[in-house]
PDB file of N, CA and C in Angstrom:
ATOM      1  N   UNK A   1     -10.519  20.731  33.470  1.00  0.00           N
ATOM      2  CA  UNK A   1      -9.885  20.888  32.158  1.00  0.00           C
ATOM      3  C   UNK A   1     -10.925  21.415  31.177  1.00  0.00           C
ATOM      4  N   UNK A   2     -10.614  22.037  30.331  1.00  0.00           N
ATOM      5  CA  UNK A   2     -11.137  22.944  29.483  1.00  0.00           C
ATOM      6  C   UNK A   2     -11.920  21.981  28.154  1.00  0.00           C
ATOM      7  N   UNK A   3     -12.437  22.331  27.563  1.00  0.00           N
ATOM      8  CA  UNK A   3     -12.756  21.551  26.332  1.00  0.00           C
ATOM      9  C   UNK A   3     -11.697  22.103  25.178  1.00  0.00           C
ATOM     10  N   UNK A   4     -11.179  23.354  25.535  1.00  0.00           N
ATOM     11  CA  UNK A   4     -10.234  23.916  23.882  1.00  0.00           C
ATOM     12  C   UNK A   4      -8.798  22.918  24.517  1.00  0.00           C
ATOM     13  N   UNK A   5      -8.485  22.466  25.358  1.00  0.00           N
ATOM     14  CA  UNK A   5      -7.176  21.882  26.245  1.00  0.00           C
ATOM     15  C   UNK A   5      -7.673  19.547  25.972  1.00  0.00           C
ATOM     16  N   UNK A   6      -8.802  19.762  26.497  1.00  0.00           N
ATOM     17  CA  UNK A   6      -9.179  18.312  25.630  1.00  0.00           C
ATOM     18  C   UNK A   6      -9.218  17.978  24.128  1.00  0.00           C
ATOM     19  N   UNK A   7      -9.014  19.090  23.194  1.00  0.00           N
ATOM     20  CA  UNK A   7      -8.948  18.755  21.764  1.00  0.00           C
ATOM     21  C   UNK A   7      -7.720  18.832  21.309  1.00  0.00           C
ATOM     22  N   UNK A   8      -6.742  19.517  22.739  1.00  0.00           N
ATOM     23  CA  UNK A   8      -5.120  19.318  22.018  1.00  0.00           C
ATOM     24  C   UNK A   8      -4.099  18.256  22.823  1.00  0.00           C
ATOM     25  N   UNK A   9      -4.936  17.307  23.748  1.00  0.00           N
ATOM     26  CA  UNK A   9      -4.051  16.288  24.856  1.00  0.00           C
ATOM     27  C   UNK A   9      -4.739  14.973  24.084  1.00  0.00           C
ATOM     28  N   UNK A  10      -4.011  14.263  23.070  1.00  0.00           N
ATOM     29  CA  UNK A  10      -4.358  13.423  22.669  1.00  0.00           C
ATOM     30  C   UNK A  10      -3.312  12.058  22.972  1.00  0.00           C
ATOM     31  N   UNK A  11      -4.054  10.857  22.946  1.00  0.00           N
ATOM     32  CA  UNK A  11      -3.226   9.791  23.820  1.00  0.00           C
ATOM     33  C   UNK A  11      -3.619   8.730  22.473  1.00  0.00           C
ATOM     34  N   UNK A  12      -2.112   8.449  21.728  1.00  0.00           N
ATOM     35  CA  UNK A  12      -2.336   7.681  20.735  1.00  0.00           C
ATOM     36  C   UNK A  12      -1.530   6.417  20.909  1.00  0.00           C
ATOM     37  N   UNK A  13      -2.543   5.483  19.814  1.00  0.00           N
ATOM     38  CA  UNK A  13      -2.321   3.453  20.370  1.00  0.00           C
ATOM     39  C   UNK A  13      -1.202   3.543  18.892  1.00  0.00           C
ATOM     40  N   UNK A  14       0.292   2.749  19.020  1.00  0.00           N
ATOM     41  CA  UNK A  14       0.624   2.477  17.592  1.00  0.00           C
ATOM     42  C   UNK A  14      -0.006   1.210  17.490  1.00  0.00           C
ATOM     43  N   UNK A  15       0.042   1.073  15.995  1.00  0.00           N
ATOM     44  CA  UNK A  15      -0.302  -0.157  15.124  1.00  0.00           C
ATOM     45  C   UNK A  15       0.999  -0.163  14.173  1.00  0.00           C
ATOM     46  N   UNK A  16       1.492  -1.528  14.414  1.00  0.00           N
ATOM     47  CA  UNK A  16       2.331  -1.584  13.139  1.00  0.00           C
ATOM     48  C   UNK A  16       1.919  -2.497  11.739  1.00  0.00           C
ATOM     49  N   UNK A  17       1.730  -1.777  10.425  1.00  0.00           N
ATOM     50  CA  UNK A  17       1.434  -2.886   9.660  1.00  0.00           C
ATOM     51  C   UNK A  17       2.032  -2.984   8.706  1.00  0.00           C
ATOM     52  N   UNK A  18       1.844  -4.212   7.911  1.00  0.00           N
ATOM     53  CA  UNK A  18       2.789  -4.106   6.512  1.00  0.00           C
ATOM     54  C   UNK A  18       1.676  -4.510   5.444  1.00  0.00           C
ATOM     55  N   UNK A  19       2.138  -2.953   4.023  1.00  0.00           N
ATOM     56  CA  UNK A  19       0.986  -3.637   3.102  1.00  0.00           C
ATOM     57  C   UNK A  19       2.360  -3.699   2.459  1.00  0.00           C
ATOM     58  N   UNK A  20       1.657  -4.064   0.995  1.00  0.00           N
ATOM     59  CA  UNK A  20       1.868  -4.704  -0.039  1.00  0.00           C
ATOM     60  C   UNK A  20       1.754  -4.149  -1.647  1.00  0.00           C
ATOM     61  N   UNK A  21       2.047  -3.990  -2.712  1.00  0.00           N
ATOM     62  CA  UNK A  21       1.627  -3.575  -3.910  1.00  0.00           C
ATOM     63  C   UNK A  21       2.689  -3.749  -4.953  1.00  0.00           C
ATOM     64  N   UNK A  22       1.887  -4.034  -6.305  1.00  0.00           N
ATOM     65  CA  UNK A  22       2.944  -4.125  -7.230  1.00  0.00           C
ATOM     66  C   UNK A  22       3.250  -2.996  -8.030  1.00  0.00           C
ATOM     67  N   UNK A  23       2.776  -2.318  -7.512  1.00  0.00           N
ATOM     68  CA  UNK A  23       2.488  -0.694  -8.167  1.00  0.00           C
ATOM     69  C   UNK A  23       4.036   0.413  -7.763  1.00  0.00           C
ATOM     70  N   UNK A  24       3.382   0.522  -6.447  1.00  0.00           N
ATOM     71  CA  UNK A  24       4.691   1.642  -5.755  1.00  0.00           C
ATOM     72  C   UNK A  24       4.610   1.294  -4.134  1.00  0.00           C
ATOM     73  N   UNK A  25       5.991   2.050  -3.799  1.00  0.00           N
ATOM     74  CA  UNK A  25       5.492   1.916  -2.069  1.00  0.00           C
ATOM     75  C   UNK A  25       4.755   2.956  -1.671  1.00  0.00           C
ATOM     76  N   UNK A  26       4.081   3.754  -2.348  1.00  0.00           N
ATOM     77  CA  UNK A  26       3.545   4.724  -2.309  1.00  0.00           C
ATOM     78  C   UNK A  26       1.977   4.100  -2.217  1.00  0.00           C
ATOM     79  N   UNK A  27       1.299   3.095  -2.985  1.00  0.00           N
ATOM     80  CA  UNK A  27       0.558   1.912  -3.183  1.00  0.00           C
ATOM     81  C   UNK A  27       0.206   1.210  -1.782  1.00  0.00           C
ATOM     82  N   UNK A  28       1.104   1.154  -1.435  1.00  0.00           N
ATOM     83  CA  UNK A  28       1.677  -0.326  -0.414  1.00  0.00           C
ATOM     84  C   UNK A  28       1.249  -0.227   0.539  1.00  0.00           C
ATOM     85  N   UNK A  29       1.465   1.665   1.127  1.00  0.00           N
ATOM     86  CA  UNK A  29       1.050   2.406   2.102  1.00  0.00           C
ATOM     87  C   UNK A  29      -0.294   2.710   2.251  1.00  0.00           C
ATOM     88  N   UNK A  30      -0.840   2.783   1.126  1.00  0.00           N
ATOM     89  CA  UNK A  30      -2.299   3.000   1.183  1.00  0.00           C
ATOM     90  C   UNK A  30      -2.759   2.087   1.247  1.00  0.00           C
ATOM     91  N   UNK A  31      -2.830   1.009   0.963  1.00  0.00           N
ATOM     92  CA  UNK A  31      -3.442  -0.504   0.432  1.00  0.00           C
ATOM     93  C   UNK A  31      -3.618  -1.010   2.431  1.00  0.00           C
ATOM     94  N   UNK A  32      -2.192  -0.849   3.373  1.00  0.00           N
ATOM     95  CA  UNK A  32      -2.309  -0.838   4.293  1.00  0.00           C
ATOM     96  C   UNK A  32      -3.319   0.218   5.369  1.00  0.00           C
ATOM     97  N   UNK A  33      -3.688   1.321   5.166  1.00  0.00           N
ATOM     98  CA  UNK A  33      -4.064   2.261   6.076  1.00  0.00           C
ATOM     99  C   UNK A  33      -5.533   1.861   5.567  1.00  0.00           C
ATOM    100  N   UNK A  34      -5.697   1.646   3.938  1.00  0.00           N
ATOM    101  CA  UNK A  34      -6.721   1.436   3.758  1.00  0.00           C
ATOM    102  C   UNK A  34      -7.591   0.508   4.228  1.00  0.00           C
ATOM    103  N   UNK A  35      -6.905  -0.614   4.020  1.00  0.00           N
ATOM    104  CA  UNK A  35      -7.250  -2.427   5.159  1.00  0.00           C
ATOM    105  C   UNK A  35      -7.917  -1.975   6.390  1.00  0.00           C
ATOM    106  N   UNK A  36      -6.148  -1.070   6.789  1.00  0.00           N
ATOM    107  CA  UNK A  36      -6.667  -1.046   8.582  1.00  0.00           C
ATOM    108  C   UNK A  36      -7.856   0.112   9.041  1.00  0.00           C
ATOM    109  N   UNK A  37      -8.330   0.542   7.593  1.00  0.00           N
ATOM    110  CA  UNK A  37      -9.332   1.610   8.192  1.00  0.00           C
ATOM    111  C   UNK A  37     -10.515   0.609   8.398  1.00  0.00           C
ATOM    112  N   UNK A  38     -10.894  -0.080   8.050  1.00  0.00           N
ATOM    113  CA  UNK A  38     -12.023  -1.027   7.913  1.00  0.00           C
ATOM    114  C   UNK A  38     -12.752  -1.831   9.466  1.00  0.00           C
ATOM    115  N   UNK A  39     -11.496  -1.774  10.009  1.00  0.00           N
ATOM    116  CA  UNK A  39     -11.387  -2.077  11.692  1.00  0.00           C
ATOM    117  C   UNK A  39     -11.137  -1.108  12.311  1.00  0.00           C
ATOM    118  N   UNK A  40     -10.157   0.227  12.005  1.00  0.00           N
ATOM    119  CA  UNK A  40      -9.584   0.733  13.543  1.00  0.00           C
ATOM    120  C   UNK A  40      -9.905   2.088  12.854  1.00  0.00           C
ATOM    121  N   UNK A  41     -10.606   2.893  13.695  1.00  0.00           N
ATOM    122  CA  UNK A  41     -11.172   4.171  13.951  1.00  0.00           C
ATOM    123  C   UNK A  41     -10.176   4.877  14.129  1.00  0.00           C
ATOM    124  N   UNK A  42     -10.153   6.308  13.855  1.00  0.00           N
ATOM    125  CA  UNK A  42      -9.433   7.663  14.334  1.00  0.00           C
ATOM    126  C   UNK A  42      -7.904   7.428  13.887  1.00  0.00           C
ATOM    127  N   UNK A  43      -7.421   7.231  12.834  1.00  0.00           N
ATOM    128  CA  UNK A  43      -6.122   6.772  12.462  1.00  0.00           C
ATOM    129  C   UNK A  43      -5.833   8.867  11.939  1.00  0.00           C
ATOM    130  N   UNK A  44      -4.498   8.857  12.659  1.00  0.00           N
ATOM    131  CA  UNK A  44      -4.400  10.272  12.435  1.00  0.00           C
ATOM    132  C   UNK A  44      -3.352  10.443  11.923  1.00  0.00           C
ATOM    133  N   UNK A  45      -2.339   9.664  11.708  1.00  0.00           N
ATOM    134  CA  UNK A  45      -0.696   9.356  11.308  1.00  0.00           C
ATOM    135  C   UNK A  45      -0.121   8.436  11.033  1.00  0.00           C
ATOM    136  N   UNK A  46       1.250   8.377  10.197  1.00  0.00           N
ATOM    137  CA  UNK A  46       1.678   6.930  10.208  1.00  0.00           C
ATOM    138  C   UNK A  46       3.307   7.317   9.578  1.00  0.00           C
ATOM    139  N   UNK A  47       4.107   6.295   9.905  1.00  0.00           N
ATOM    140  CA  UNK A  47       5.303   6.828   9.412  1.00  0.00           C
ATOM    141  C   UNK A  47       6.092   5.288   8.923  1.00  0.00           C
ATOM    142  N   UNK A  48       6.821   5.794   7.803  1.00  0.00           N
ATOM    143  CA  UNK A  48       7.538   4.497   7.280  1.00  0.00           C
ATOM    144  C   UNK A  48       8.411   4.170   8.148  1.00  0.00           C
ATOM    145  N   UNK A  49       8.662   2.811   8.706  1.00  0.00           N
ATOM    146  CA  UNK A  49       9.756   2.267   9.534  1.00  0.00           C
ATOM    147  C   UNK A  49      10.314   0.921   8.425  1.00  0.00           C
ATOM    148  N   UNK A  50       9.900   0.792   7.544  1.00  0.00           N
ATOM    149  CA  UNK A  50      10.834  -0.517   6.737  1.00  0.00           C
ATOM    150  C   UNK A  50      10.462  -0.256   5.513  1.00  0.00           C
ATOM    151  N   UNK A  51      11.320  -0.177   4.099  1.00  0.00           N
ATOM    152  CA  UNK A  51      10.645  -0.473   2.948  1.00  0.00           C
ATOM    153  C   UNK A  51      11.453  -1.804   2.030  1.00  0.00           C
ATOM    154  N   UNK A  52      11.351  -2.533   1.603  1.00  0.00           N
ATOM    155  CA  UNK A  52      11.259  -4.033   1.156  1.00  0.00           C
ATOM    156  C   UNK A  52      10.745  -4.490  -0.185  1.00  0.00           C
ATOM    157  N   UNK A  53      11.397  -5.285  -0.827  1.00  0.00           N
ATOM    158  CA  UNK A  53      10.643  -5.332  -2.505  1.00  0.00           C
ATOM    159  C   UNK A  53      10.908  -6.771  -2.545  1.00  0.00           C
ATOM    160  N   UNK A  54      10.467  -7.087  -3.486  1.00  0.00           N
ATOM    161  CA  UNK A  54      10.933  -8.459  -4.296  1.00  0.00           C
ATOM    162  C   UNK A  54      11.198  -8.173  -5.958  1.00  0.00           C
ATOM    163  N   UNK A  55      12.203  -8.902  -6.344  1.00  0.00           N
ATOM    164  CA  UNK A  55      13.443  -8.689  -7.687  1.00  0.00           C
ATOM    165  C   UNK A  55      12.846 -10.417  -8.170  1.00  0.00           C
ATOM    166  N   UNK A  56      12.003 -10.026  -9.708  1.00  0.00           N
ATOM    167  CA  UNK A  56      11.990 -11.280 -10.008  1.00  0.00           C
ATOM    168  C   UNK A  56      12.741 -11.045 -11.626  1.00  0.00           C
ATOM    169  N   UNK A  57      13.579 -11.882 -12.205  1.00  0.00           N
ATOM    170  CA  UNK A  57      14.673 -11.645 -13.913  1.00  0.00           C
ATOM    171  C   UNK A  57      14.642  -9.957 -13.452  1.00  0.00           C
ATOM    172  N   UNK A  58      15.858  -9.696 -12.837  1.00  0.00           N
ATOM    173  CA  UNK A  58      15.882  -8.429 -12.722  1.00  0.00           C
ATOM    174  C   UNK A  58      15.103  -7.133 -12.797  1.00  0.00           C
ATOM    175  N   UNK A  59      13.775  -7.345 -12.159  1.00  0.00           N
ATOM    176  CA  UNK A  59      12.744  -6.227 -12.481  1.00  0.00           C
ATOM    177  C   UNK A  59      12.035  -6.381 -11.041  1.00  0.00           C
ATOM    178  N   UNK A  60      11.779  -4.995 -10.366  1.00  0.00           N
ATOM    179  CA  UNK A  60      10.833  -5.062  -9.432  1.00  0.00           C
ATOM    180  C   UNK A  60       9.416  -5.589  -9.257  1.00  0.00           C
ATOM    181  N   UNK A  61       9.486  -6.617  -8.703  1.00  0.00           N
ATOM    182  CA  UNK A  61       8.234  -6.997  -9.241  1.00  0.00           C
ATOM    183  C   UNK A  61       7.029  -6.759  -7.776  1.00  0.00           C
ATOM    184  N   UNK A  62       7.642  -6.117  -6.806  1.00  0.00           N
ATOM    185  CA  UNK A  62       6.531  -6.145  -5.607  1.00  0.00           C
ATOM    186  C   UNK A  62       7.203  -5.131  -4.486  1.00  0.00           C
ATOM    187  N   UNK A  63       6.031  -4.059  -4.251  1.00  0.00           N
ATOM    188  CA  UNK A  63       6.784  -3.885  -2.910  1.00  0.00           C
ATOM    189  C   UNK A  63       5.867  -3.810  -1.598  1.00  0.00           C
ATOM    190  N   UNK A  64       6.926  -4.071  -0.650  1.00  0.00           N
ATOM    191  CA  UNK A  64       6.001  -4.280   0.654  1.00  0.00           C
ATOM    192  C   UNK A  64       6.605  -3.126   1.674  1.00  0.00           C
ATOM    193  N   UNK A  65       6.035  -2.545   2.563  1.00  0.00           N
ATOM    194  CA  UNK A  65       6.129  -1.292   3.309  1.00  0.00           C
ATOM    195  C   UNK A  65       5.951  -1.829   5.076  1.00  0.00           C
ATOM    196  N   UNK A  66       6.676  -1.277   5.695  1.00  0.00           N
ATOM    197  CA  UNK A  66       5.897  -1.807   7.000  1.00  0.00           C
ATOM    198  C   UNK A  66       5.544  -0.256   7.577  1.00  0.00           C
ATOM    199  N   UNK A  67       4.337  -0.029   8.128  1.00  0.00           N
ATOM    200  CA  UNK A  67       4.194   1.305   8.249  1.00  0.00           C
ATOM    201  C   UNK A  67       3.603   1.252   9.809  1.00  0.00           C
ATOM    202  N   UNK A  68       3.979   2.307  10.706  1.00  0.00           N
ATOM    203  CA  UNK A  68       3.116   2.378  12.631  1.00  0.00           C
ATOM    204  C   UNK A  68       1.998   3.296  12.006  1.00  0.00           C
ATOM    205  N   UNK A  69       1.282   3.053  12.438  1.00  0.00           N
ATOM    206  CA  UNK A  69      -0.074   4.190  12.102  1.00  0.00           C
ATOM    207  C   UNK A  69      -0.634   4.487  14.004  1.00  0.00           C
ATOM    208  N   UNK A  70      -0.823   5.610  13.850  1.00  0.00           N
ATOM    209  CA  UNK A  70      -1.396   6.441  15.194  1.00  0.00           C
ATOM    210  C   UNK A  70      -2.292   6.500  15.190  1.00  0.00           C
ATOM    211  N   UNK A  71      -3.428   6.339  15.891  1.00  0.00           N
ATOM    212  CA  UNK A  71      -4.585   6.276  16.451  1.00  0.00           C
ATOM    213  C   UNK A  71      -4.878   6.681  17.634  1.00  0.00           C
ATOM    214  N   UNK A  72      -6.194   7.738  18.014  1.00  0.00           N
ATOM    215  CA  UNK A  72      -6.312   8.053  18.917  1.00  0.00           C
ATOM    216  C   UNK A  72      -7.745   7.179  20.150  1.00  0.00           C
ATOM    217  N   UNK A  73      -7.325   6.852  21.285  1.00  0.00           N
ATOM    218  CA  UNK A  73      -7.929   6.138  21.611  1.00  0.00           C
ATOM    219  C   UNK A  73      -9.004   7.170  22.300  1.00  0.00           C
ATOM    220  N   UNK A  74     -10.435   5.737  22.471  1.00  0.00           N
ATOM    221  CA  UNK A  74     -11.771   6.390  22.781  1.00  0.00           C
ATOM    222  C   UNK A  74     -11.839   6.756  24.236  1.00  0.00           C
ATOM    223  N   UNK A  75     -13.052   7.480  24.777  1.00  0.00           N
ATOM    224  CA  UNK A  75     -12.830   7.481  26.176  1.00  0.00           C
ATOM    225  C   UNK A  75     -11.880   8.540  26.629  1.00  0.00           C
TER     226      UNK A  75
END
């Protein structure tokens, strides 16, 4: 196998996580990828699979995101 053919056969681990923010889910998402950058290497993608809030006297007061993030494994 080629080396230009090893930089396009990539074999990725999901992670599913859920952040958090009182800001936006836009926030929520980063706050999460950001966390999980701190531990997990080579994060190349991620896609929303849940979005979720909390309503406190009628006002948004939180939202939480659950997001898979892609990672490519070592080796």
């Amino acid at each position: 196998m080629t080396k230009k053919n090893e930089a396009k056969d990539h074999v990725y681990k999901i992670l599913e996580l859920v952040g958090s923010s009182e800001k936006s889910i836009e926030d929520a998402v980063q706050n999460a990828v950001a966390r999980a950058s701190k531990t997990i290497r080579d994060m190349k993608w991620f896609e929303i699979v849940q979005t979720r809030g909390h309503i406190e006297d009628g006002t948004v007061r939180h939202y939480q995101v659950t997001v898979r993030v892609g990672f490519t494994l070592e080796g």
